[in-house]
Protein backbone atom coordinates (compact mmCIF):
# COMPACT_ATOMS: atom_id res chain seq x y z
CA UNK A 1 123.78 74.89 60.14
CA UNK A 2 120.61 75.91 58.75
CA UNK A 3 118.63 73.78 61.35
CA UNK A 4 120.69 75.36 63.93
CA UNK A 5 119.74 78.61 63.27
CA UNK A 6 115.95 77.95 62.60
CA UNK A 7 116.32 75.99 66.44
CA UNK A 8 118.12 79.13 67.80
CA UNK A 9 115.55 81.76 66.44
CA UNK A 10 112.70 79.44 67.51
CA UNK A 11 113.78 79.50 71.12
CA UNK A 12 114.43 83.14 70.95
CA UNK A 13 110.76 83.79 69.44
CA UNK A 14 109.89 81.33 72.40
CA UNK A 15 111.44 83.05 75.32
CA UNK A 16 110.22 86.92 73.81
CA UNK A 17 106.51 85.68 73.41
CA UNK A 18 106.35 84.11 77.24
CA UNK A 19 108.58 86.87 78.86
CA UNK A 20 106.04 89.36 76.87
CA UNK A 21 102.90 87.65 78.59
CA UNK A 22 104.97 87.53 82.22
CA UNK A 23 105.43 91.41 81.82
CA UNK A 24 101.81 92.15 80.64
CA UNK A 25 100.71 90.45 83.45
CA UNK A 26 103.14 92.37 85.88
CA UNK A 27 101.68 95.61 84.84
CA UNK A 28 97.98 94.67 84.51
CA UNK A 29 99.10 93.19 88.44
CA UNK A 30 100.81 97.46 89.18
CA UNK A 31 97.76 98.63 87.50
CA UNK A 32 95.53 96.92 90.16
CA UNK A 33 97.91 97.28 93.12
CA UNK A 34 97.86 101.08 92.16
CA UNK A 35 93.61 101.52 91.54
CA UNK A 36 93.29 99.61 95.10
CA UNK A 37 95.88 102.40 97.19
CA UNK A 38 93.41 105.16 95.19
CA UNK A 39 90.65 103.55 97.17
CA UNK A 40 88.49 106.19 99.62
CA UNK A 41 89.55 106.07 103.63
CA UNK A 42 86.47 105.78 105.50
CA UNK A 43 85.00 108.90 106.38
CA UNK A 44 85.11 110.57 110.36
CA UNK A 45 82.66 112.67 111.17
CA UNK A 46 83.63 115.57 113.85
CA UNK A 47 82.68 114.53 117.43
CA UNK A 48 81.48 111.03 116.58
CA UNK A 49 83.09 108.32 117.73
CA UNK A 50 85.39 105.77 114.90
CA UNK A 51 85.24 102.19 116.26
CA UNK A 52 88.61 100.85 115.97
CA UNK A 53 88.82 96.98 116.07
CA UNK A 54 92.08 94.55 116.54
CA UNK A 55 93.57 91.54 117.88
CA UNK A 56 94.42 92.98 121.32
CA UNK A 57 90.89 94.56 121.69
CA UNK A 58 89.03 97.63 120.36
CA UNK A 59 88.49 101.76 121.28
CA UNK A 60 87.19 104.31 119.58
CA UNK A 61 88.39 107.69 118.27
CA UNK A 62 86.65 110.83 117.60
CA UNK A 63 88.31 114.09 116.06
CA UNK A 64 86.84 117.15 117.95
CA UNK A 65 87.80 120.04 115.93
CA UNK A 66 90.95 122.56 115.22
CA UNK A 67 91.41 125.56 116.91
CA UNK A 68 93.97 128.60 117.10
CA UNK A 69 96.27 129.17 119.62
CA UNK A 70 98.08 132.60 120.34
CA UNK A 71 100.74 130.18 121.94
CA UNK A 72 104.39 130.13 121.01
CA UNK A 73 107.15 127.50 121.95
CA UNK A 74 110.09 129.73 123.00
CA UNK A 75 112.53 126.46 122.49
CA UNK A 76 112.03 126.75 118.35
CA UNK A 77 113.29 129.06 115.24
CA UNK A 78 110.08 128.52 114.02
CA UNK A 79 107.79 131.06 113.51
CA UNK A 80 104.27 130.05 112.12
CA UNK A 81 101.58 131.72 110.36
CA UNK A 82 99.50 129.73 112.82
CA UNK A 83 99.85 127.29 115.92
CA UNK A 84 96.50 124.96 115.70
CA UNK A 85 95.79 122.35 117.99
CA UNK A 86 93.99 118.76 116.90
CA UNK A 87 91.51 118.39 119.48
CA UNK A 88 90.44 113.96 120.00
CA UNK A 89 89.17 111.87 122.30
CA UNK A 90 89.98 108.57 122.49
CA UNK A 91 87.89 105.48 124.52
CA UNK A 92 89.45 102.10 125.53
CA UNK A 93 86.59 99.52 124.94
CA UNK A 94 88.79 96.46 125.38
CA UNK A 95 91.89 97.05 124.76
CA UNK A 96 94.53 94.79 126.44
CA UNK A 97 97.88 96.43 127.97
CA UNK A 98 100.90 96.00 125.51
CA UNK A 99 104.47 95.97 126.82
CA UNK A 100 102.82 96.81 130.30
CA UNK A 101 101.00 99.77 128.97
CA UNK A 102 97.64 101.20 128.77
CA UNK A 103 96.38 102.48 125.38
CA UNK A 104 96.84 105.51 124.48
CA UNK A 105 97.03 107.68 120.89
CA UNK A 106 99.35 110.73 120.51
CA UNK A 107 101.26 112.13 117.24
CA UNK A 108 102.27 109.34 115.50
CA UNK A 109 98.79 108.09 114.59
CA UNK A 110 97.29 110.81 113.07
CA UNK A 111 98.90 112.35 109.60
CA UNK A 112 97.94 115.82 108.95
CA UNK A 113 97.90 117.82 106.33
CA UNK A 114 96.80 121.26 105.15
CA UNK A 115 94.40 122.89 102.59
CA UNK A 116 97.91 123.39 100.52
CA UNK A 117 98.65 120.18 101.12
CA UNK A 118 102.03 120.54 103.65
CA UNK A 119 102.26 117.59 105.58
CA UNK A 120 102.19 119.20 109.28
CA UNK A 121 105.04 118.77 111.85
CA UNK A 122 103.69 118.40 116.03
CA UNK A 123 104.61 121.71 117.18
CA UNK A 124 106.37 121.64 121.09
CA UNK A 125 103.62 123.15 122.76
CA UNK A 126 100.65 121.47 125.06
CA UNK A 127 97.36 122.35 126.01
CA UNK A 128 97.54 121.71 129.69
CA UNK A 129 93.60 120.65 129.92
CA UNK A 130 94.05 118.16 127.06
CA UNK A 131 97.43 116.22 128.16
CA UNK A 132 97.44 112.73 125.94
CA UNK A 133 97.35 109.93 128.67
CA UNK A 134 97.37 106.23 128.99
CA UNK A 135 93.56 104.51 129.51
CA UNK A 136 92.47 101.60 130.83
CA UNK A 137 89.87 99.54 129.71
CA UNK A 138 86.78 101.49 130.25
CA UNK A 139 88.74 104.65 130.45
CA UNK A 140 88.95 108.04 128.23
CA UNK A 141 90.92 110.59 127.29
CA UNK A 142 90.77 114.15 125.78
CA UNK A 143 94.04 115.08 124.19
CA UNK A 144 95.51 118.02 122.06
CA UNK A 145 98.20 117.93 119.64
CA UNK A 146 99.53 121.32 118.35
CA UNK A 147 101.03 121.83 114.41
CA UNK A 148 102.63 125.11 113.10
CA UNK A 149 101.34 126.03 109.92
CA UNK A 150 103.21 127.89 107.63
CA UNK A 151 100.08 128.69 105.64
CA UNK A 152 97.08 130.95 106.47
CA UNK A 153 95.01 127.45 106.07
CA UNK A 154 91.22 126.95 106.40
CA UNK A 155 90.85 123.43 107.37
CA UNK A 156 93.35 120.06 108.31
CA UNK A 157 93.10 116.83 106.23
CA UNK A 158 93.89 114.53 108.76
CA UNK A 159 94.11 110.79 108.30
CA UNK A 160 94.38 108.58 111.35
CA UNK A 161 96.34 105.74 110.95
CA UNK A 162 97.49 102.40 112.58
CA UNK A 163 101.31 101.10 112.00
CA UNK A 164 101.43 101.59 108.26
CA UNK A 165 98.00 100.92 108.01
CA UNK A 166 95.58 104.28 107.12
CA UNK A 167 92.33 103.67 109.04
CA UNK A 168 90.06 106.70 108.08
CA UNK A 169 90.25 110.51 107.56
CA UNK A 170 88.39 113.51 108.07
CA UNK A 171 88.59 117.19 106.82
CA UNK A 172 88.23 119.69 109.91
CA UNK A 173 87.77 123.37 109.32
CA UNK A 174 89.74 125.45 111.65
CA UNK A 175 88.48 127.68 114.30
């Protein structure tokens, strides 16, 4: 009986002292996942192109600044502080077509965000000069995307990202 109960506290003392490493090394392993998401985006720099580079080909991006808009979207119950639109340009270096289309960038690949820090909604209004459109290789585009603000905000944190994938950011001040 004795032995029995030396053999069962042994195996307990056994199974505590390698679970205990396996969970030290499952947080030293969050610890590190955690320090590597903190890691700094690559800086944009207004007006300068971002080289982009994939499987399917590459383009480059370049924010172009924020500016005001007086303009209103009479379909919405919103009613901003402000109305700013995201001013880019996008370039299709070499690209390929994917599912018989021509690149282009609109809303989803930019997240932006305010000097609060409110993640900004696209607001339904367009800048008819600045309409985002598809681009073949060699081609360009200057596009627009509006955001309400809700804030009196000085400048738009705006990270541009691929998939699930953040790519870079930039801060813009608003004009």
């Amino acid at each position: 009986m004795k032995n029995k109960s030396i053999f069962l506290m042994l195996g307990v003392l056994i199974v505590f002292g390698l679970t205990g490493c396996g969970l030290e090394n499952i947080f030293n392993l969050q610890t590190d996942s955690a320090s590597t998401q903190a890691k700094k985006l690559p800086e944009m720099v207004i007006n300068e192109p971002f080289l982009v580079t994939t499987v399917i080909g590459d383009y480059s991006v370049a924010i172009n600044g924020a500016r005001k808009t007086a303009k209103r979207s009479a379909d919405t119950d919103v009613n901003p502080k402000q109305v700013i639109f995201l001013d880019y340009t996008y370039n299709n270096i070499s690209y390929q077509k994917k599912y018989d289309m021509d690149f282009f960038l609109a809303q989803g690949d930019f997240v932006v965000v305010d000097d609060k820090g409110n993640n900004l909604e696209a607001y339904n209004i367009k800048d008819p000069n600045r309409m985002i459109q598809e681009t073949p290789i060699g081609g360009s585009c200057s596009a627009s995307i509006a955001y309400a603000l809700e804030t009196d905000s000085k400048t738009l944190t705006v990270t541009f990202v691929r998939g699930k994938n953040e790519i870079a950011e930039i801060t813009v001040p608003i004009t």
